[in-house]
PDB file of N, CA and C in Angstrom:
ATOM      1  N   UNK A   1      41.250  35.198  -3.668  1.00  0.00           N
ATOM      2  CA  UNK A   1      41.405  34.240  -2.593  1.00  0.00           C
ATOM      3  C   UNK A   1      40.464  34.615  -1.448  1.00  0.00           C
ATOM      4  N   UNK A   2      39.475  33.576  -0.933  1.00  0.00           N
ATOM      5  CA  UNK A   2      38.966  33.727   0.676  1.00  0.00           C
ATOM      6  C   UNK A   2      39.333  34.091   1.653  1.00  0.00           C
ATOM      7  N   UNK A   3      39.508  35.206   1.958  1.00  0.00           N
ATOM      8  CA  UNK A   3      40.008  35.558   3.626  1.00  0.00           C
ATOM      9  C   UNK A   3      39.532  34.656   4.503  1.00  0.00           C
ATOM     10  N   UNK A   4      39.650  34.015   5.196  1.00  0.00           N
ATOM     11  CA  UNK A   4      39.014  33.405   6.481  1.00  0.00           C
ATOM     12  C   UNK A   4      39.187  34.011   7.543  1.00  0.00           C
ATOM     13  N   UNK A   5      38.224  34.224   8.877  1.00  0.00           N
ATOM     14  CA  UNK A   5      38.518  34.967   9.954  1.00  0.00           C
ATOM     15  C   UNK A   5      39.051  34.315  10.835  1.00  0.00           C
ATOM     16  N   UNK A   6      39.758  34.668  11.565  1.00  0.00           N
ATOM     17  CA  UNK A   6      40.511  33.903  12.997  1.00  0.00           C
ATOM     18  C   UNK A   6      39.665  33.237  13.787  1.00  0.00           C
ATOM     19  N   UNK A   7      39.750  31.985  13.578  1.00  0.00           N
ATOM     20  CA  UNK A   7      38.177  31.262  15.101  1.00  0.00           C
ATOM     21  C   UNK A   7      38.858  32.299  16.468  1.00  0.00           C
ATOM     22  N   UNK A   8      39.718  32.777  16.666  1.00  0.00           N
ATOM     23  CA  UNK A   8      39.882  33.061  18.129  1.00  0.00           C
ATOM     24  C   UNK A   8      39.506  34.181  18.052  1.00  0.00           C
ATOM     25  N   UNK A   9      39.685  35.518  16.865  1.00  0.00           N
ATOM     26  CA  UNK A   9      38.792  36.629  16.714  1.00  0.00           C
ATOM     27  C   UNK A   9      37.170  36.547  16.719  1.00  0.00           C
ATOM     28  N   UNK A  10      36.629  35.788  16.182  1.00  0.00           N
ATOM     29  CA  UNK A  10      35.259  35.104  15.720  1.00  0.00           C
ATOM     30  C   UNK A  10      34.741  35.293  16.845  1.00  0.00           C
ATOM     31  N   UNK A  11      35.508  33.796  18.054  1.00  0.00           N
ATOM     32  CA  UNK A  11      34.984  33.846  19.643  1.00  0.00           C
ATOM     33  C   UNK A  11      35.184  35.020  20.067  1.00  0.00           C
ATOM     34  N   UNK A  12      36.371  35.462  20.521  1.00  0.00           N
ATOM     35  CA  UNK A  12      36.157  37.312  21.373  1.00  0.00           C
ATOM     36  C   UNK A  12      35.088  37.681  20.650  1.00  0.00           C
ATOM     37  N   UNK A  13      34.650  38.367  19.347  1.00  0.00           N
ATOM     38  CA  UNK A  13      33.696  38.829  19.406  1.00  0.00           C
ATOM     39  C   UNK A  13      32.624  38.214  19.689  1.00  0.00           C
ATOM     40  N   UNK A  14      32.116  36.882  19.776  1.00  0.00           N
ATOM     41  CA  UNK A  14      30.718  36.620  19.583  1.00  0.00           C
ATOM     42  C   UNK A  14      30.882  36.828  21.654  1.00  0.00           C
ATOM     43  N   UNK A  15      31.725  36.659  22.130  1.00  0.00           N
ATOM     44  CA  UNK A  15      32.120  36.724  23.758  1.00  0.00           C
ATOM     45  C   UNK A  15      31.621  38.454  24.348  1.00  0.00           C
ATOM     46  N   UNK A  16      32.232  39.270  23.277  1.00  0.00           N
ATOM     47  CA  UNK A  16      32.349  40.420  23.706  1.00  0.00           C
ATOM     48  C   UNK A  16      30.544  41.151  23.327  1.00  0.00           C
ATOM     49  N   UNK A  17      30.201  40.376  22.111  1.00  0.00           N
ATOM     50  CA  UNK A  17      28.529  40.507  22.044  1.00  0.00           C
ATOM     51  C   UNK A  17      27.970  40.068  23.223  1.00  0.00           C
ATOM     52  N   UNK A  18      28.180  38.686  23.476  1.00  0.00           N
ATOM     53  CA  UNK A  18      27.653  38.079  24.727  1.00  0.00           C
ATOM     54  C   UNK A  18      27.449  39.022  26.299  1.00  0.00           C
ATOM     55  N   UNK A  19      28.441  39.797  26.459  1.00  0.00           N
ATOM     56  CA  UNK A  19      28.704  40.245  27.515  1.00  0.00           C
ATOM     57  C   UNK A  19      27.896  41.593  27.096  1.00  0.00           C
ATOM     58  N   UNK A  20      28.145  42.327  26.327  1.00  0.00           N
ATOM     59  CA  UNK A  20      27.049  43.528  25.944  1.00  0.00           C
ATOM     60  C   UNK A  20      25.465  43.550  25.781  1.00  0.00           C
ATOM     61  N   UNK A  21      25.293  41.793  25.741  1.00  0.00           N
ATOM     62  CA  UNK A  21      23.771  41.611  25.689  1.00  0.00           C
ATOM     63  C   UNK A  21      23.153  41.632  27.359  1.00  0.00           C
ATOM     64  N   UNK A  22      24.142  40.721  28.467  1.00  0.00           N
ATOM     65  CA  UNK A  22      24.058  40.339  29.158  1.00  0.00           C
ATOM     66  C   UNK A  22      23.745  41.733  30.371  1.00  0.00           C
ATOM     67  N   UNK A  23      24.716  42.855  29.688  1.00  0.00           N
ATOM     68  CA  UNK A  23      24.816  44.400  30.394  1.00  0.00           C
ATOM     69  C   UNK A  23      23.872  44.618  30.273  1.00  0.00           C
ATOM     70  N   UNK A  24      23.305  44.758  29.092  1.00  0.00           N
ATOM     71  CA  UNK A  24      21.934  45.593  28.964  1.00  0.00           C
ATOM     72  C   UNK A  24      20.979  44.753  29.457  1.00  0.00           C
ATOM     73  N   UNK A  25      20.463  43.487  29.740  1.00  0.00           N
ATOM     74  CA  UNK A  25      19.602  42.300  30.652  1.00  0.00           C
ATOM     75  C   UNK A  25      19.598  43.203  31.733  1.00  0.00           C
ATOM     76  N   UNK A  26      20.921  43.304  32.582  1.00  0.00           N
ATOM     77  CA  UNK A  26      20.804  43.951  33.291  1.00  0.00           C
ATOM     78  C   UNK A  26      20.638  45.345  34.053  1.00  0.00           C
ATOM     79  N   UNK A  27      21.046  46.204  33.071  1.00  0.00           N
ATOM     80  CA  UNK A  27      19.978  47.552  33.404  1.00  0.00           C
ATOM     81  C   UNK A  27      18.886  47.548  32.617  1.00  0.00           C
ATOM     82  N   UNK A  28      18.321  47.108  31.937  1.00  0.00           N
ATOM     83  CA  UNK A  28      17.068  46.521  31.860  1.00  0.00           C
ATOM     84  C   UNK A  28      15.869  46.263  33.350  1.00  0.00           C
ATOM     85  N   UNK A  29      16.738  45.469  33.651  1.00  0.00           N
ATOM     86  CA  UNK A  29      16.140  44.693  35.181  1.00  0.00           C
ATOM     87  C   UNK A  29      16.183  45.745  35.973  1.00  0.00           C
ATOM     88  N   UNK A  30      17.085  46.253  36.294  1.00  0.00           N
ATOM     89  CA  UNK A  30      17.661  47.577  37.479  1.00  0.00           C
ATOM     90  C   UNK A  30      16.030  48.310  36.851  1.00  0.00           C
ATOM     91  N   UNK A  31      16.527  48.627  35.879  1.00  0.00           N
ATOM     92  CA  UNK A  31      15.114  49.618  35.334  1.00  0.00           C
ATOM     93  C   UNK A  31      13.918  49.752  35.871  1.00  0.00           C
ATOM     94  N   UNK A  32      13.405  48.188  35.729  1.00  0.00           N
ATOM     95  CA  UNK A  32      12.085  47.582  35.629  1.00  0.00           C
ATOM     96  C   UNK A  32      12.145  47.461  37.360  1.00  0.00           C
ATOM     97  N   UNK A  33      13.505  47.411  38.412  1.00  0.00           N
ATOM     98  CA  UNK A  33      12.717  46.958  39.428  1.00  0.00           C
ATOM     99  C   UNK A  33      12.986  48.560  40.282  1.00  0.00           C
ATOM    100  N   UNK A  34      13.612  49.392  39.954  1.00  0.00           N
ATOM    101  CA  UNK A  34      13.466  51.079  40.481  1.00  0.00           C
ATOM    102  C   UNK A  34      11.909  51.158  39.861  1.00  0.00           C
ATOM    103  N   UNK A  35      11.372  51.046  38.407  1.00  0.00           N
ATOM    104  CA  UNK A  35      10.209  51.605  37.881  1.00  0.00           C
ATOM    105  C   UNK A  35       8.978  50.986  38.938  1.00  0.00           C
ATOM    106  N   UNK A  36       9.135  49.579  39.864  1.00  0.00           N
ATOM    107  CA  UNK A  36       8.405  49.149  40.705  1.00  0.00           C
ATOM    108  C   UNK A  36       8.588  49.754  42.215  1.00  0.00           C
ATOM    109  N   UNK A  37       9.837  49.788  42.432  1.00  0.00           N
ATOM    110  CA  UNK A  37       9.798  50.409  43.777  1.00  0.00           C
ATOM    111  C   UNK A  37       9.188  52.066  43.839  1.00  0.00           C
ATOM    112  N   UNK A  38       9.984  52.781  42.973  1.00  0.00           N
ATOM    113  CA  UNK A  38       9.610  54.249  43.012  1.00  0.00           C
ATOM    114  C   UNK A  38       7.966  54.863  42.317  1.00  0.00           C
ATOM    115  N   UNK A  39       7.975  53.707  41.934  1.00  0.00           N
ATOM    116  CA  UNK A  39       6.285  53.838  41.701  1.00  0.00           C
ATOM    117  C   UNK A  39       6.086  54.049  39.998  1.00  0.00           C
ATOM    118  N   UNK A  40       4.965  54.460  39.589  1.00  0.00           N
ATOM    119  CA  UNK A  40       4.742  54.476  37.856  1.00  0.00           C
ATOM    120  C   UNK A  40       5.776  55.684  37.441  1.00  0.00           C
ATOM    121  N   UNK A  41       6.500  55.877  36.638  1.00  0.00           N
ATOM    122  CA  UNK A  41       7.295  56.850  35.701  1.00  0.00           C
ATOM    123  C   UNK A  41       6.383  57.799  35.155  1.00  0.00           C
ATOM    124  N   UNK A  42       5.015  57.550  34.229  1.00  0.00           N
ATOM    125  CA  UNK A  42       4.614  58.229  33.779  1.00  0.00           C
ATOM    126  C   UNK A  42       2.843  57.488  33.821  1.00  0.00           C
ATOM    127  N   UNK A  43       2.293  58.527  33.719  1.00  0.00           N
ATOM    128  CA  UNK A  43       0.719  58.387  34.542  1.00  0.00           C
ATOM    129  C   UNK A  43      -0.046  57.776  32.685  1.00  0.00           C
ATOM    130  N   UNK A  44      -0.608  56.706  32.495  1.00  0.00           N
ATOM    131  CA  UNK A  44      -0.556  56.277  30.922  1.00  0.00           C
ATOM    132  C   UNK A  44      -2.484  56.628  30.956  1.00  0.00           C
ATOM    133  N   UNK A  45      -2.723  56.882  29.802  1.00  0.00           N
ATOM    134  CA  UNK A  45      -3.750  57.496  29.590  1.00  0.00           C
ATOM    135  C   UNK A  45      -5.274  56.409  29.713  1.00  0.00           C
ATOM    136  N   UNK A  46      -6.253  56.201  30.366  1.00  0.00           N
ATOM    137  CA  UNK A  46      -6.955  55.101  30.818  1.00  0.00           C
ATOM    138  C   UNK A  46      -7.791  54.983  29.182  1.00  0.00           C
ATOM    139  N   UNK A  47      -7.821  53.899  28.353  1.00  0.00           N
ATOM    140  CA  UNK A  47      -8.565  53.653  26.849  1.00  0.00           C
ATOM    141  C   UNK A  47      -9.496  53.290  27.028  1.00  0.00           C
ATOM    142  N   UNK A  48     -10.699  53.612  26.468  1.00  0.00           N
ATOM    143  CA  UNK A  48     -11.906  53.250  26.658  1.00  0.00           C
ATOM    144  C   UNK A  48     -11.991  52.239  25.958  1.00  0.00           C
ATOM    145  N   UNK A  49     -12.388  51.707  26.749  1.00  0.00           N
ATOM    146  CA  UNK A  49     -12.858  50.038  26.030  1.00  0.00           C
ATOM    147  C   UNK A  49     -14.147  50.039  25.376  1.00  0.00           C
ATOM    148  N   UNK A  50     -14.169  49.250  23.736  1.00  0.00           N
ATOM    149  CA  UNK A  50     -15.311  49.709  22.604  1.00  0.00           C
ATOM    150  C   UNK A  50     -16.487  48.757  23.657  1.00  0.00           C
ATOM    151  N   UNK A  51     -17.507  49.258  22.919  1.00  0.00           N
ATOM    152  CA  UNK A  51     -18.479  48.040  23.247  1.00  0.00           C
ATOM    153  C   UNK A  51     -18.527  46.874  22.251  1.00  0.00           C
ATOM    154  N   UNK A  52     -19.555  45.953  23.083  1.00  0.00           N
ATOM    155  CA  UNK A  52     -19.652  44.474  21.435  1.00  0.00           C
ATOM    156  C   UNK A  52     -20.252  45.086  20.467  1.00  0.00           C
ATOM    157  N   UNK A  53     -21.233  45.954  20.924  1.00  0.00           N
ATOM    158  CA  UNK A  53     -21.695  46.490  19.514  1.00  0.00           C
ATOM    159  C   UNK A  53     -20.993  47.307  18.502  1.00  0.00           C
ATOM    160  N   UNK A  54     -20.130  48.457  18.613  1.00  0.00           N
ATOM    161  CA  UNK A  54     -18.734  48.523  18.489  1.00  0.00           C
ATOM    162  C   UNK A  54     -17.900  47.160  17.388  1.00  0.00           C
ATOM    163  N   UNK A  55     -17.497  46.401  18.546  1.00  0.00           N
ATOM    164  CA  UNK A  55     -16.859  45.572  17.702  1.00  0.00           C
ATOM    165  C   UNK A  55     -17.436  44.674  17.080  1.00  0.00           C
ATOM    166  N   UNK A  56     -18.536  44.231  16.605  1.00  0.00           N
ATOM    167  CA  UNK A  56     -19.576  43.418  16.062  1.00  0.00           C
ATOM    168  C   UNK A  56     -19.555  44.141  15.111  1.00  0.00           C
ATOM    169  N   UNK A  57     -20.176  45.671  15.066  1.00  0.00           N
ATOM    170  CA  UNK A  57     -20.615  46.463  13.581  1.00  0.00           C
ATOM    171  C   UNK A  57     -18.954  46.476  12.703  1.00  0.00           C
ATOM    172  N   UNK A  58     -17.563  46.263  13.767  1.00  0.00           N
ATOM    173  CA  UNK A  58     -16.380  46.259  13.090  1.00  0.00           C
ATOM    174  C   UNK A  58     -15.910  44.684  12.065  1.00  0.00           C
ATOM    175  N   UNK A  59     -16.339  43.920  12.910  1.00  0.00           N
ATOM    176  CA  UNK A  59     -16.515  42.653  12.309  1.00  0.00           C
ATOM    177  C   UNK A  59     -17.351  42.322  10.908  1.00  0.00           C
ATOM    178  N   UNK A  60     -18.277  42.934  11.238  1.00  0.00           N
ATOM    179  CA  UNK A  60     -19.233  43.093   9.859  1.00  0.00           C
ATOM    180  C   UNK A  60     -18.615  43.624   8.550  1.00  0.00           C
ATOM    181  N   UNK A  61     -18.194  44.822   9.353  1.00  0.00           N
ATOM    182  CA  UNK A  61     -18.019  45.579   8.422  1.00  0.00           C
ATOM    183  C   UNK A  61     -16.893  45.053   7.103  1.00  0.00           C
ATOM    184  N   UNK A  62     -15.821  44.010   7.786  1.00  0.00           N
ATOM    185  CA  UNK A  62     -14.715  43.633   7.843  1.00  0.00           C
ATOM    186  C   UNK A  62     -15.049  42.667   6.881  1.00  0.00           C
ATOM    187  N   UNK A  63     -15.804  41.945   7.411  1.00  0.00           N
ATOM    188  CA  UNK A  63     -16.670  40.756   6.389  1.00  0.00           C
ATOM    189  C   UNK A  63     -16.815  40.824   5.233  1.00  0.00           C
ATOM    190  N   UNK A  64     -17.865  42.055   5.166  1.00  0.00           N
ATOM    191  CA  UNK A  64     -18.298  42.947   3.912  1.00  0.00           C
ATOM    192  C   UNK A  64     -17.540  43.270   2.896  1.00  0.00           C
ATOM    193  N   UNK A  65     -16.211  43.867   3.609  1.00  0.00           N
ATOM    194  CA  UNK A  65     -14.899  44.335   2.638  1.00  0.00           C
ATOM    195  C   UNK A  65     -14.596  43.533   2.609  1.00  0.00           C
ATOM    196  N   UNK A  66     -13.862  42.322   3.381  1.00  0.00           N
ATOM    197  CA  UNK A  66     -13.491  40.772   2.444  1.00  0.00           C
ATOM    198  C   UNK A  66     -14.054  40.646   0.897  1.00  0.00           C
ATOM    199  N   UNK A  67     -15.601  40.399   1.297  1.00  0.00           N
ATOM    200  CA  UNK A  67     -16.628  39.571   0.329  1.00  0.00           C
ATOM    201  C   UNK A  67     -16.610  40.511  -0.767  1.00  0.00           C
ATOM    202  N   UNK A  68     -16.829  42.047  -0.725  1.00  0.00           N
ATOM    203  CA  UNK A  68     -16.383  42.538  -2.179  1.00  0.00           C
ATOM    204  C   UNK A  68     -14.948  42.518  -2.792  1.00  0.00           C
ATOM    205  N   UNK A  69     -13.959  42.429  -2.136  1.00  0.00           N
ATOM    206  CA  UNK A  69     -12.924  42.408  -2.110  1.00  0.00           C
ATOM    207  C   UNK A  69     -12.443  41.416  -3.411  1.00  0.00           C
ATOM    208  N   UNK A  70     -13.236  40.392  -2.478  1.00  0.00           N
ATOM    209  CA  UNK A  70     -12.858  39.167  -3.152  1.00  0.00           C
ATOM    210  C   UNK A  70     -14.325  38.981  -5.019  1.00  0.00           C
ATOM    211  N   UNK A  71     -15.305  39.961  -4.391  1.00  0.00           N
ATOM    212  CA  UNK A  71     -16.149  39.570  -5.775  1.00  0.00           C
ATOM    213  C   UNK A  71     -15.654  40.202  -6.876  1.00  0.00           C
ATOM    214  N   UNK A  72     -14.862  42.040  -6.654  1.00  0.00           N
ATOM    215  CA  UNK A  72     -14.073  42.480  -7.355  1.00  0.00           C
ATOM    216  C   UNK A  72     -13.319  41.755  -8.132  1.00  0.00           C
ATOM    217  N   UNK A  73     -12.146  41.049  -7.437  1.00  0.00           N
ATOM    218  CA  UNK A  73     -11.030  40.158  -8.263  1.00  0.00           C
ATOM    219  C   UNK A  73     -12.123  39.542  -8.958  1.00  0.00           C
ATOM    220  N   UNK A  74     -12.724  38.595  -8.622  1.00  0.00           N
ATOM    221  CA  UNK A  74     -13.339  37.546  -9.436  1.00  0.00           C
ATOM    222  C   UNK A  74     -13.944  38.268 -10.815  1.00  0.00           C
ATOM    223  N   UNK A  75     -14.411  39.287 -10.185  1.00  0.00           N
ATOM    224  CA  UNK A  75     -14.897  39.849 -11.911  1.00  0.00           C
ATOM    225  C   UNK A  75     -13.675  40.295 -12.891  1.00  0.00           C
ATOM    226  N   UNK A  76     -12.777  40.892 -12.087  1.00  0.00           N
ATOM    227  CA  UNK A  76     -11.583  41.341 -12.786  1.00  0.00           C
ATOM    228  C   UNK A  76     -10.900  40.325 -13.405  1.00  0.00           C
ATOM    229  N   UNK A  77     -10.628  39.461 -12.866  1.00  0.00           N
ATOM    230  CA  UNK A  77     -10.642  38.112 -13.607  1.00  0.00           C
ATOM    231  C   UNK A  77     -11.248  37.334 -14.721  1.00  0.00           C
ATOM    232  N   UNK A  78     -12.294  37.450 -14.531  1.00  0.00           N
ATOM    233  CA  UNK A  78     -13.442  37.216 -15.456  1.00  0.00           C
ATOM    234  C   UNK A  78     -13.644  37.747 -17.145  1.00  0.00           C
ATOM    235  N   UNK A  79     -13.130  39.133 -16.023  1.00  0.00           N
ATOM    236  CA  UNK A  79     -13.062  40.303 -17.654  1.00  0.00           C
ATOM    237  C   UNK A  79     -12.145  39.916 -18.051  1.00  0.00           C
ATOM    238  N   UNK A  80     -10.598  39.344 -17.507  1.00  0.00           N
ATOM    239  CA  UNK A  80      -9.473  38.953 -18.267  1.00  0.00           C
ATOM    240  C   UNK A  80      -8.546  40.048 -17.478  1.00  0.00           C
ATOM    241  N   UNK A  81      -8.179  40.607 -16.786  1.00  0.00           N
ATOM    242  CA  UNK A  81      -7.721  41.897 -16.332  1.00  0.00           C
ATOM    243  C   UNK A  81      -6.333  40.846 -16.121  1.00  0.00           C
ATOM    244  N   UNK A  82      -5.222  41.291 -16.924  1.00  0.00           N
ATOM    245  CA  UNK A  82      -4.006  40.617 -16.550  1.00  0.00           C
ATOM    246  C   UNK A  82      -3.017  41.071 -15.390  1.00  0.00           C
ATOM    247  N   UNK A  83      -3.994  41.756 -14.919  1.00  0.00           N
ATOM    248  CA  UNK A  83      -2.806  42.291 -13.437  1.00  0.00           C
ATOM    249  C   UNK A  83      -3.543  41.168 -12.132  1.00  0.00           C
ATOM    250  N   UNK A  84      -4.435  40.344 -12.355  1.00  0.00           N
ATOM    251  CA  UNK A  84      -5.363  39.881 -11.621  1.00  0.00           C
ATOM    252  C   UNK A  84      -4.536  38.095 -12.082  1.00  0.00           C
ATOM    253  N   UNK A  85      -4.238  37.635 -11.138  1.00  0.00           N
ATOM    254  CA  UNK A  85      -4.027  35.848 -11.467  1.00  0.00           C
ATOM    255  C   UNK A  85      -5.200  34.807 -10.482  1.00  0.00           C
ATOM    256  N   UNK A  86      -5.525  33.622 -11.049  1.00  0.00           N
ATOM    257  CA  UNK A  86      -6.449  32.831  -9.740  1.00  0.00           C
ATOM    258  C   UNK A  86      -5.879  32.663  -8.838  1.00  0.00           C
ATOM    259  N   UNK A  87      -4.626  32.995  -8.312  1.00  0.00           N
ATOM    260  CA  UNK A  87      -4.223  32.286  -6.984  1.00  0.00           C
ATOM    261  C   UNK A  87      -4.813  33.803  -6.020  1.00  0.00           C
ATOM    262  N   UNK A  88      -4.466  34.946  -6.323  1.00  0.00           N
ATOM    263  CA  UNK A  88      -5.063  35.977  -5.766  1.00  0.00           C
ATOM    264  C   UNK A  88      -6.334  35.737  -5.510  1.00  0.00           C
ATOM    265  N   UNK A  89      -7.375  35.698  -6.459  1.00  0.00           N
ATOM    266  CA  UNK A  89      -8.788  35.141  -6.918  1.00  0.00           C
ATOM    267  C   UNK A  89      -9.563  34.210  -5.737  1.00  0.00           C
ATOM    268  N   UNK A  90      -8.516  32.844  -5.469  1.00  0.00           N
ATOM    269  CA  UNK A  90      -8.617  32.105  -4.783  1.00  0.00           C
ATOM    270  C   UNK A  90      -8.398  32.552  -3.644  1.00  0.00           C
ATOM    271  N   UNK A  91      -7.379  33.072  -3.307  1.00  0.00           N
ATOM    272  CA  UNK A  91      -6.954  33.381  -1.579  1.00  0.00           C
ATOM    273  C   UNK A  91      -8.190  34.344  -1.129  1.00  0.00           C
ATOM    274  N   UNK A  92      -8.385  35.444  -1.880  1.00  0.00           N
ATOM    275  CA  UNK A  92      -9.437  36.789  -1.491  1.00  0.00           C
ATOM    276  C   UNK A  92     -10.965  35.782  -1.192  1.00  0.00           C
ATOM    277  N   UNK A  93     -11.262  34.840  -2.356  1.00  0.00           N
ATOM    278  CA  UNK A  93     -12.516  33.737  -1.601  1.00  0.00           C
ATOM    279  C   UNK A  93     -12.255  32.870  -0.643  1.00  0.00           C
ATOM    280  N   UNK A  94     -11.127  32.311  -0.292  1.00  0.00           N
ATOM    281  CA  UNK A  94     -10.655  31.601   1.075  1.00  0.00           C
ATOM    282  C   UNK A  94     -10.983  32.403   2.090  1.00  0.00           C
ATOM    283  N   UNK A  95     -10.233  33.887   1.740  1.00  0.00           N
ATOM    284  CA  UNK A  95     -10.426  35.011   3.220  1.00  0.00           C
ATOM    285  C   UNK A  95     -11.806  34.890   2.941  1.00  0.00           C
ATOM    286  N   UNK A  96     -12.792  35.601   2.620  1.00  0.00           N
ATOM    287  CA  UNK A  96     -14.101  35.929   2.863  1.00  0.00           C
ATOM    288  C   UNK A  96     -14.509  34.680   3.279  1.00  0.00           C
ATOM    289  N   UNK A  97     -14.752  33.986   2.738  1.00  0.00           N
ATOM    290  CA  UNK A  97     -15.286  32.487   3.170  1.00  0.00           C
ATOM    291  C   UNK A  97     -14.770  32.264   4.439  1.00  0.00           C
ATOM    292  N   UNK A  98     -13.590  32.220   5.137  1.00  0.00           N
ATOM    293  CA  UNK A  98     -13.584  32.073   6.171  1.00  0.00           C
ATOM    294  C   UNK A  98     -13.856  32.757   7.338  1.00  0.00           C
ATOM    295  N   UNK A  99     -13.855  34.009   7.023  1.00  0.00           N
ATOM    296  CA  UNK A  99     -14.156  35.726   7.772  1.00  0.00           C
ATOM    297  C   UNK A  99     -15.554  35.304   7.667  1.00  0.00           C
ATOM    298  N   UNK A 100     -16.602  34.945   7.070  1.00  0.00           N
ATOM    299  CA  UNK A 100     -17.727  34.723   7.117  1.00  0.00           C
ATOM    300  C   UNK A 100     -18.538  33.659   8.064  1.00  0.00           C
ATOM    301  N   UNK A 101     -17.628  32.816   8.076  1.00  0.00           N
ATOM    302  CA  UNK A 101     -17.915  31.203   8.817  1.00  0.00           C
ATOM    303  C   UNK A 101     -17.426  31.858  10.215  1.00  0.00           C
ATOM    304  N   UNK A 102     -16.600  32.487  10.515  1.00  0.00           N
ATOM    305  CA  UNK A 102     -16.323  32.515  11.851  1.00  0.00           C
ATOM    306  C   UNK A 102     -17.253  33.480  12.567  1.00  0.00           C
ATOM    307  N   UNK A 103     -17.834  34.876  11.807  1.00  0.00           N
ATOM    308  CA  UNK A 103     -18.461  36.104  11.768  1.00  0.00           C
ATOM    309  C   UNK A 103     -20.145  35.183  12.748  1.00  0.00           C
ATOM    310  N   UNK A 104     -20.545  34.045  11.739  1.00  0.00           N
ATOM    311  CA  UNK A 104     -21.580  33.217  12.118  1.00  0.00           C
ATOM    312  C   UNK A 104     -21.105  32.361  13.005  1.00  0.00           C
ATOM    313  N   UNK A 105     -20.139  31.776  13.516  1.00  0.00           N
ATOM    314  CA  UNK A 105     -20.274  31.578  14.381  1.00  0.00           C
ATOM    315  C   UNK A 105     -20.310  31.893  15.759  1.00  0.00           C
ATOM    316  N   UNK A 106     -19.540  33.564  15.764  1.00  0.00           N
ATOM    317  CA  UNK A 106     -20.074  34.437  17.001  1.00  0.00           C
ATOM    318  C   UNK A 106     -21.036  34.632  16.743  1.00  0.00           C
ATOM    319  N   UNK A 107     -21.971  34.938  15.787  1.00  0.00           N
ATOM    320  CA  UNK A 107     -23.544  35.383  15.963  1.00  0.00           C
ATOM    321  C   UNK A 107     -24.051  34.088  16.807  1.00  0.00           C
ATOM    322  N   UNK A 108     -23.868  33.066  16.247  1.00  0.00           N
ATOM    323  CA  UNK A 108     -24.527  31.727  16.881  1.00  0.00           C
ATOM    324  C   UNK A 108     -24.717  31.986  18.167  1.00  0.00           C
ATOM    325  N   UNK A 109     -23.005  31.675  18.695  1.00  0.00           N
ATOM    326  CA  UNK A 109     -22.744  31.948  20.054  1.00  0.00           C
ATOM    327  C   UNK A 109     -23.381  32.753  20.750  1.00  0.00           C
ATOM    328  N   UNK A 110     -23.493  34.218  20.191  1.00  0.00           N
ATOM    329  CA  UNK A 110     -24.208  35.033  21.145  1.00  0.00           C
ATOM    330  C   UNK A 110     -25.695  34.946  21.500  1.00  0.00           C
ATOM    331  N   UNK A 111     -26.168  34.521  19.895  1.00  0.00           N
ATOM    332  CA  UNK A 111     -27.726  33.958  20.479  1.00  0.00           C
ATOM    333  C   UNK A 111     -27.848  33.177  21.220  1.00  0.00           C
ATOM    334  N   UNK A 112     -26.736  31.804  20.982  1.00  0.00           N
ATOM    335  CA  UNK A 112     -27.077  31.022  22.329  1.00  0.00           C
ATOM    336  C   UNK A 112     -27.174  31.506  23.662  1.00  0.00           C
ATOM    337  N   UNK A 113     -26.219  32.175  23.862  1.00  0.00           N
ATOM    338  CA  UNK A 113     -26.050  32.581  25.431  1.00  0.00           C
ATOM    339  C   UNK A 113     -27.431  33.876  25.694  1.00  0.00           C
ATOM    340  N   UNK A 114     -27.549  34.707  25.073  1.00  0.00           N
ATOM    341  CA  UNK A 114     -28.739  35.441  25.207  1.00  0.00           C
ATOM    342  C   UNK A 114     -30.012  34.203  24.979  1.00  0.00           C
ATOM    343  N   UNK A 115     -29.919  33.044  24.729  1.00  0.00           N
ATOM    344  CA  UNK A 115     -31.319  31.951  25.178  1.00  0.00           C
ATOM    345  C   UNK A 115     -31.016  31.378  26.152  1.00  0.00           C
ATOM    346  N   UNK A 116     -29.888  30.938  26.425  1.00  0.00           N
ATOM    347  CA  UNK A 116     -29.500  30.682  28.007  1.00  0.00           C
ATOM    348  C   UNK A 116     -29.742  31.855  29.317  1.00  0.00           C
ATOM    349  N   UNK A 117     -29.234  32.884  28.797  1.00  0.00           N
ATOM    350  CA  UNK A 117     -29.670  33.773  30.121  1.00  0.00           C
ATOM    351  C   UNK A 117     -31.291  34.272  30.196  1.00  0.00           C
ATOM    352  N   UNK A 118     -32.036  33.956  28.828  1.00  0.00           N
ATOM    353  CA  UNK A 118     -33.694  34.618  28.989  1.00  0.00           C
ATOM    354  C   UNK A 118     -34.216  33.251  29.517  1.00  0.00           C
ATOM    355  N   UNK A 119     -33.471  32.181  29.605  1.00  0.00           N
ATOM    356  CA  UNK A 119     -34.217  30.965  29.999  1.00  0.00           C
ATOM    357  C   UNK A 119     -33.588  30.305  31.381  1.00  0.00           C
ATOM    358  N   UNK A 120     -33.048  31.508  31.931  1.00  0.00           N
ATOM    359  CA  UNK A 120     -32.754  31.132  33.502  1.00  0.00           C
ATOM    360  C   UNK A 120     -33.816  32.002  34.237  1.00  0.00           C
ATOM    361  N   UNK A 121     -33.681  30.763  35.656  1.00  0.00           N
ATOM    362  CA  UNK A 121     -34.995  31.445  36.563  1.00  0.00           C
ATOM    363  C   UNK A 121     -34.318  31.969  37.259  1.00  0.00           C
ATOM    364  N   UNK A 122     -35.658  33.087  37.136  1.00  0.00           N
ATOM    365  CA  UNK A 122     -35.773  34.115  38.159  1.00  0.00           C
ATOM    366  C   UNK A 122     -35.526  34.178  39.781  1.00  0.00           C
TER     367      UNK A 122
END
C-alpha cells in the first residue's frame, strides 16, 4: 500500500526549508556588507592578463586539434573501427567546421581594423 504524506507535514517542511533558505540570504548579506565596510578579507593575487598573441596562437591551436580530431574519426570510420559511429563522425566535422569559420572570422576582423588604423591620418 502507498503511504501518502500529510499535506500539513509536506507544508511545515517546505515552510521550515523556506525559512532556512531565507536565514542564510541573510547572513549571506550581513557577510557581503561587513566584507564592504571593513574592507577586503583577503588581499587576491593580481592575474596577468595573456596577450592576443597568446590567445590567438591558443585559438589556433584549438582549431588544429578540432580538425585532426575530427580527420581521425573519419578515418577510423572509414577503416570500419566499430567503437567509432557517424553521428560522432558528424558532430567532430560540425565542431571543426565551425571552430574554423569563426577562427577566420577574427582573423578578418583583425586585419580589418589594423587597415583602418594604418589608414588613419596622422
Amino acid at each position: 500500500m502507498v503511504q501518502r504524506a500529510d499535506i500539513n507535514s509536506v507544508l511545515s517542511d517546505i515552510r521550515s526549508l523556506r525559512s532556512q533558505m531565507m536565514q542564510n540570504q541573510r547572513v549571506e548579506q550581513d557577510q557581503s556588507v561587513r566584507g564592504r565596510i571593513d574592507g577586503p578579507r583577503q588581499v587576491q593575487e593580481t592575474q596577468e592578463t595573456p596577450s592576443f598573441s597568446d590567445m590567438l596562437g591558443k585559438a589556433v591551436n584549438n582549431v588544429n586539434e578540432l580538425q585532426q580530431n575530427a580527420g581521425d574519426l573519419r578515418t577510423a570510420y572509414d577503416m570500419g573501427d566499430p567503437n567509432v559511429d557517424i553521428t560522432r563522425v558528424m558532430i567532430a566535422a560540425q565542431k571543426s567546421s565551425v571552430s574554423f569559420e569563426a577562427l577566420t572570422q577574427v582573423r578578418n576582423r583583425v586585419v580589418r581594423a589594423y587597415e583602418d588604423i594604418m589608414n588613419m591620418p596622422i
